[in-house]
N, C-alpha and C. Protein backbone atom coordinates (compact mmCIF):
# COMPACT_ATOMS: atom_id res chain seq x y z
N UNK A 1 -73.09 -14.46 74.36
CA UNK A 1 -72.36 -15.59 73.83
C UNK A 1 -71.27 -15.08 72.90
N UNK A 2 -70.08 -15.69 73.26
CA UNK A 2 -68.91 -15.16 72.22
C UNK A 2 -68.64 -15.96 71.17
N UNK A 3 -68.52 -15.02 69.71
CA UNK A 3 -68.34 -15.79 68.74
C UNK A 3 -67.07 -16.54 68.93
N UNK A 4 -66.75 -17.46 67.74
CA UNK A 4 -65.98 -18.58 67.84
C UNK A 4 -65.06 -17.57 67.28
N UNK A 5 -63.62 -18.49 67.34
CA UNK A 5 -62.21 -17.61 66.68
C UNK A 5 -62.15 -17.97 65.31
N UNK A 6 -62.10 -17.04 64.42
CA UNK A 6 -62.04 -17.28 63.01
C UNK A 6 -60.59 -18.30 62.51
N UNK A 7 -60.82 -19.07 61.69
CA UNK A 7 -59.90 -20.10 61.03
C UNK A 7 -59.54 -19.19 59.72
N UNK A 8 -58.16 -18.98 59.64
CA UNK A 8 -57.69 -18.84 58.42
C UNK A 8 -56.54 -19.94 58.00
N UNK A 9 -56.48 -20.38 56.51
CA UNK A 9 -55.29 -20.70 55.69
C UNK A 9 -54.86 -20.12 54.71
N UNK A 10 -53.40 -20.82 53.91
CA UNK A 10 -52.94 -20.25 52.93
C UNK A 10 -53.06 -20.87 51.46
N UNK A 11 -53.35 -20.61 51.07
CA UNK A 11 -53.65 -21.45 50.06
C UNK A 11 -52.14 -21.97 48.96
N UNK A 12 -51.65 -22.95 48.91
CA UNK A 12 -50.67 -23.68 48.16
C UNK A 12 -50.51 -24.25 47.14
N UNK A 13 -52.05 -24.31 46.44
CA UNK A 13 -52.24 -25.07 44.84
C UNK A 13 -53.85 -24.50 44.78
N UNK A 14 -53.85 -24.57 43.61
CA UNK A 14 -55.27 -24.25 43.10
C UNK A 14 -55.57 -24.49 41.53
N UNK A 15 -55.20 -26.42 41.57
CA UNK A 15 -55.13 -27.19 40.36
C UNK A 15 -56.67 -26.77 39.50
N UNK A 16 -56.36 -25.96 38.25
CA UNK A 16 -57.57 -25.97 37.63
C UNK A 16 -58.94 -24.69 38.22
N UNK A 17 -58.27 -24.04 39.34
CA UNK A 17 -59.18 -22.78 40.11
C UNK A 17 -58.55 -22.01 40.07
N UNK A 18 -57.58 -21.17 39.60
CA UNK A 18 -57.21 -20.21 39.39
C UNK A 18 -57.94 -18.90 39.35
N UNK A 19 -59.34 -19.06 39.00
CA UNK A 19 -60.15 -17.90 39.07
C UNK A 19 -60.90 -18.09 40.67
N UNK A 20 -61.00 -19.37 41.22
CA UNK A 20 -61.34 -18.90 42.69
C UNK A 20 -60.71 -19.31 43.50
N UNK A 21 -59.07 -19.29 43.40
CA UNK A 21 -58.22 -19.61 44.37
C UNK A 21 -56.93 -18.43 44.49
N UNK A 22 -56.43 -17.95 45.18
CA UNK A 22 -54.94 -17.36 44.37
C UNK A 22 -53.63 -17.93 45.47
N UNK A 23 -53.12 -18.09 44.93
CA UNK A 23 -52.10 -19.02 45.41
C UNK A 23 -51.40 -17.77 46.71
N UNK A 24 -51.13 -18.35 47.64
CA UNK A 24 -50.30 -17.53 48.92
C UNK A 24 -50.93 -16.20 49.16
N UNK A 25 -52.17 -17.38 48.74
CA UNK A 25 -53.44 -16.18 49.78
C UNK A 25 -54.20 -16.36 51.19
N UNK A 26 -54.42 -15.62 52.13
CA UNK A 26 -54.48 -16.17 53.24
C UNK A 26 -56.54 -16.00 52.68
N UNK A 27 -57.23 -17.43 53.42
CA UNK A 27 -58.66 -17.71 53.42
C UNK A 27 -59.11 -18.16 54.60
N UNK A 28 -60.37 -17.33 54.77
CA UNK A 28 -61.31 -17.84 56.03
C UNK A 28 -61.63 -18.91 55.46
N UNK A 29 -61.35 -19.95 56.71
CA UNK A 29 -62.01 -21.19 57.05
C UNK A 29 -62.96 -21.72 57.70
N UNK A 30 -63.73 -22.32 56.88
CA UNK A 30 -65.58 -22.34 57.91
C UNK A 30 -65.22 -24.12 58.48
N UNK A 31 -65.87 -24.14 59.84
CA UNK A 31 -65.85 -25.68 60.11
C UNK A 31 -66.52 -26.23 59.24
N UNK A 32 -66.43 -27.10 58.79
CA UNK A 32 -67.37 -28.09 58.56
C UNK A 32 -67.05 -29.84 58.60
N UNK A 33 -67.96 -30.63 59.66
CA UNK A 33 -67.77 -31.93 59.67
C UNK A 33 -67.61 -32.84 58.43
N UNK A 34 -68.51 -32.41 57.03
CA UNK A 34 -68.91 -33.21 56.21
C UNK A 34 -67.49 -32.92 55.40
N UNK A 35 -66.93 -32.18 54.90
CA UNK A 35 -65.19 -31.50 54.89
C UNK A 35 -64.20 -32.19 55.27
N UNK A 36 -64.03 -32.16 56.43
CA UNK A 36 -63.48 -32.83 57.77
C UNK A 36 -63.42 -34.68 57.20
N UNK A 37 -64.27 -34.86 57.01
CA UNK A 37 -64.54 -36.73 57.25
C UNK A 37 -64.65 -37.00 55.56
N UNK A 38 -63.86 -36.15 54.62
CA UNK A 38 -63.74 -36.23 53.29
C UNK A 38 -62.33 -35.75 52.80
N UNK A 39 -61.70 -35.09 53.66
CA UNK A 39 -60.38 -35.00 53.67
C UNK A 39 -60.14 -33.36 52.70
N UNK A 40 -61.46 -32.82 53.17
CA UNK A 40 -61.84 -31.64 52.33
C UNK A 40 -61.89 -30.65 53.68
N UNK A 41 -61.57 -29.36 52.86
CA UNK A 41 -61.79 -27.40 54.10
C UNK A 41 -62.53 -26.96 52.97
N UNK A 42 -63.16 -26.09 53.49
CA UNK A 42 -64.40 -25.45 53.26
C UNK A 42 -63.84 -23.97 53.65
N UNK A 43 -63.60 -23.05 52.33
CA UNK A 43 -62.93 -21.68 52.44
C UNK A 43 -63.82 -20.91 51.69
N UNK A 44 -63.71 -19.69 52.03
CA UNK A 44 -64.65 -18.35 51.57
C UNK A 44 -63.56 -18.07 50.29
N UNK A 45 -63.77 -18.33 49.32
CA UNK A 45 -62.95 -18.31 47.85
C UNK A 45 -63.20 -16.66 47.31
N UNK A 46 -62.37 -16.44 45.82
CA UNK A 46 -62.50 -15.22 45.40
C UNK A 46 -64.00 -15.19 45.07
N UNK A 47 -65.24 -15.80 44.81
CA UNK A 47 -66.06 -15.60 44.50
C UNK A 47 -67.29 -15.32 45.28
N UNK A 48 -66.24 -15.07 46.64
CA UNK A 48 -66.92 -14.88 47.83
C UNK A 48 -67.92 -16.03 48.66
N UNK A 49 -67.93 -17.27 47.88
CA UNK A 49 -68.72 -18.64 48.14
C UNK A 49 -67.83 -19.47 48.85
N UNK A 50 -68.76 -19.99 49.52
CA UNK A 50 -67.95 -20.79 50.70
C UNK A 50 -67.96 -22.46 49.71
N UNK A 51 -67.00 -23.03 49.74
CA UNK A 51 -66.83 -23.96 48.92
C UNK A 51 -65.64 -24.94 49.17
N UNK A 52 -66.33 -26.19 49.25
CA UNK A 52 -65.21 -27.25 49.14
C UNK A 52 -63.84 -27.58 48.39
N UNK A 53 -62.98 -27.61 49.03
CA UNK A 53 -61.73 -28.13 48.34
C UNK A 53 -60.87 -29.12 48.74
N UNK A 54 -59.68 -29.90 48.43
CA UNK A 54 -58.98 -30.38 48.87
C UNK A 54 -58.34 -29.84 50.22
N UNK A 55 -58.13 -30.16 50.89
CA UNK A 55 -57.38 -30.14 52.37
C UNK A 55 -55.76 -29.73 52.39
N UNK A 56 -55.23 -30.71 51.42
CA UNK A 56 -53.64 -30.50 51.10
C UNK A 56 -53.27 -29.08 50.71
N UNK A 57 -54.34 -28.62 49.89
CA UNK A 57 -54.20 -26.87 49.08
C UNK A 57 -53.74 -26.16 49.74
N UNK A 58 -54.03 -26.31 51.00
CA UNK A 58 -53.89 -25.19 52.43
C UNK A 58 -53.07 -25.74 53.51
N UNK A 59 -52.47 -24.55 53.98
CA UNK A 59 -52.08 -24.70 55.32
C UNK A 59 -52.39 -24.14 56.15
N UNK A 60 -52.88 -24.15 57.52
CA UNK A 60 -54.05 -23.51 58.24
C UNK A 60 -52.59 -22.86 59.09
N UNK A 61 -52.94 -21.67 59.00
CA UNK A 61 -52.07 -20.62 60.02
C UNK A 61 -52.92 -19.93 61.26
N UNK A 62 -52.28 -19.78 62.38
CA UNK A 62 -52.83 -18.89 63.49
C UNK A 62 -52.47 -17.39 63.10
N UNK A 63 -53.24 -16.30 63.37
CA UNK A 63 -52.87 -14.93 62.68
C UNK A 63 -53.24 -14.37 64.22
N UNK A 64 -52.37 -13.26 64.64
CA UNK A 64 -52.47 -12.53 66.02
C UNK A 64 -53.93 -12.05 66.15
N UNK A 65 -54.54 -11.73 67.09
CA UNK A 65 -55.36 -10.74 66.60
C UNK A 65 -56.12 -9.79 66.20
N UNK A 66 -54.74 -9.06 66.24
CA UNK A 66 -54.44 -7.11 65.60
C UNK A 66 -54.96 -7.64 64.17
N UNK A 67 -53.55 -9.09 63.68
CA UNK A 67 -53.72 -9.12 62.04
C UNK A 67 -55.55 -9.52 61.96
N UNK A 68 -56.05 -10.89 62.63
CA UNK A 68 -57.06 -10.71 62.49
C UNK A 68 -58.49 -10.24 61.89
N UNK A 69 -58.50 -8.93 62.68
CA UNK A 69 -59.11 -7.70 62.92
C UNK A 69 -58.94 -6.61 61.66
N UNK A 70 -57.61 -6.57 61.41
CA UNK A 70 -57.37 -6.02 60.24
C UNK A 70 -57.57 -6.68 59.27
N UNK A 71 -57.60 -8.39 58.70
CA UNK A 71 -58.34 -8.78 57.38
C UNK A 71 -59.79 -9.26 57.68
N UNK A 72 -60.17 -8.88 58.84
CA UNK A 72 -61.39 -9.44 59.22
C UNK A 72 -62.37 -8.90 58.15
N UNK A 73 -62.43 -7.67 58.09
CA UNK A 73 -62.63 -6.48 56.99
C UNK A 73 -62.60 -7.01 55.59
N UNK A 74 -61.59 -7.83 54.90
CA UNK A 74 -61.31 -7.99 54.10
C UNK A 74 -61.38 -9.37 53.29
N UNK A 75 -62.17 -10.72 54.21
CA UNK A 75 -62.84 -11.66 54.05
C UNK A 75 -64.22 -11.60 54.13
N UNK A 76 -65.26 -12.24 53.42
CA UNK A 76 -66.24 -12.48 53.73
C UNK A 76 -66.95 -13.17 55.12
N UNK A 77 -68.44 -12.90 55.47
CA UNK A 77 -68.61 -13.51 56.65
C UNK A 77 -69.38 -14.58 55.88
């Protein structure tokens, strides 16, 4: 079974998170429905915790995937 394709965004505000956000940083994005139907993404933050935020913060980018592969390394699973 093949894993799913990893979701990354960029992050664009980080009102008041500054210690677990950094601005025009690219973040793995985990699905989540309960997120989704709250107008909230669910990103692997600097504290390495997967955690709710606003939706607007981010902009979800497609990354090739050479780049991928190369920050795959460099996000949490």
């Amino acid at each position: 079974m093949t894993e799913p394709a990893k979701q990354f965004a960029v992050c664009i505000r980080n009102d008041e998170y500054e210690e677990s956000l950094q601005l025009r940083k690219i973040y793995e994005v985990l699905e989540d429905a309960f997120a989704e139907q709250h107008n909230m993404i669910r990103v692997i933050d600097e504290e390495g915790e997967d955690y709710l935020y606003p939706r607007d913060w981010f902009v979800p980018i497609e990354v090739p995937q050479r780049v991928e592969e190369a920050i795959g390394g460099l996000t949490h699973s």
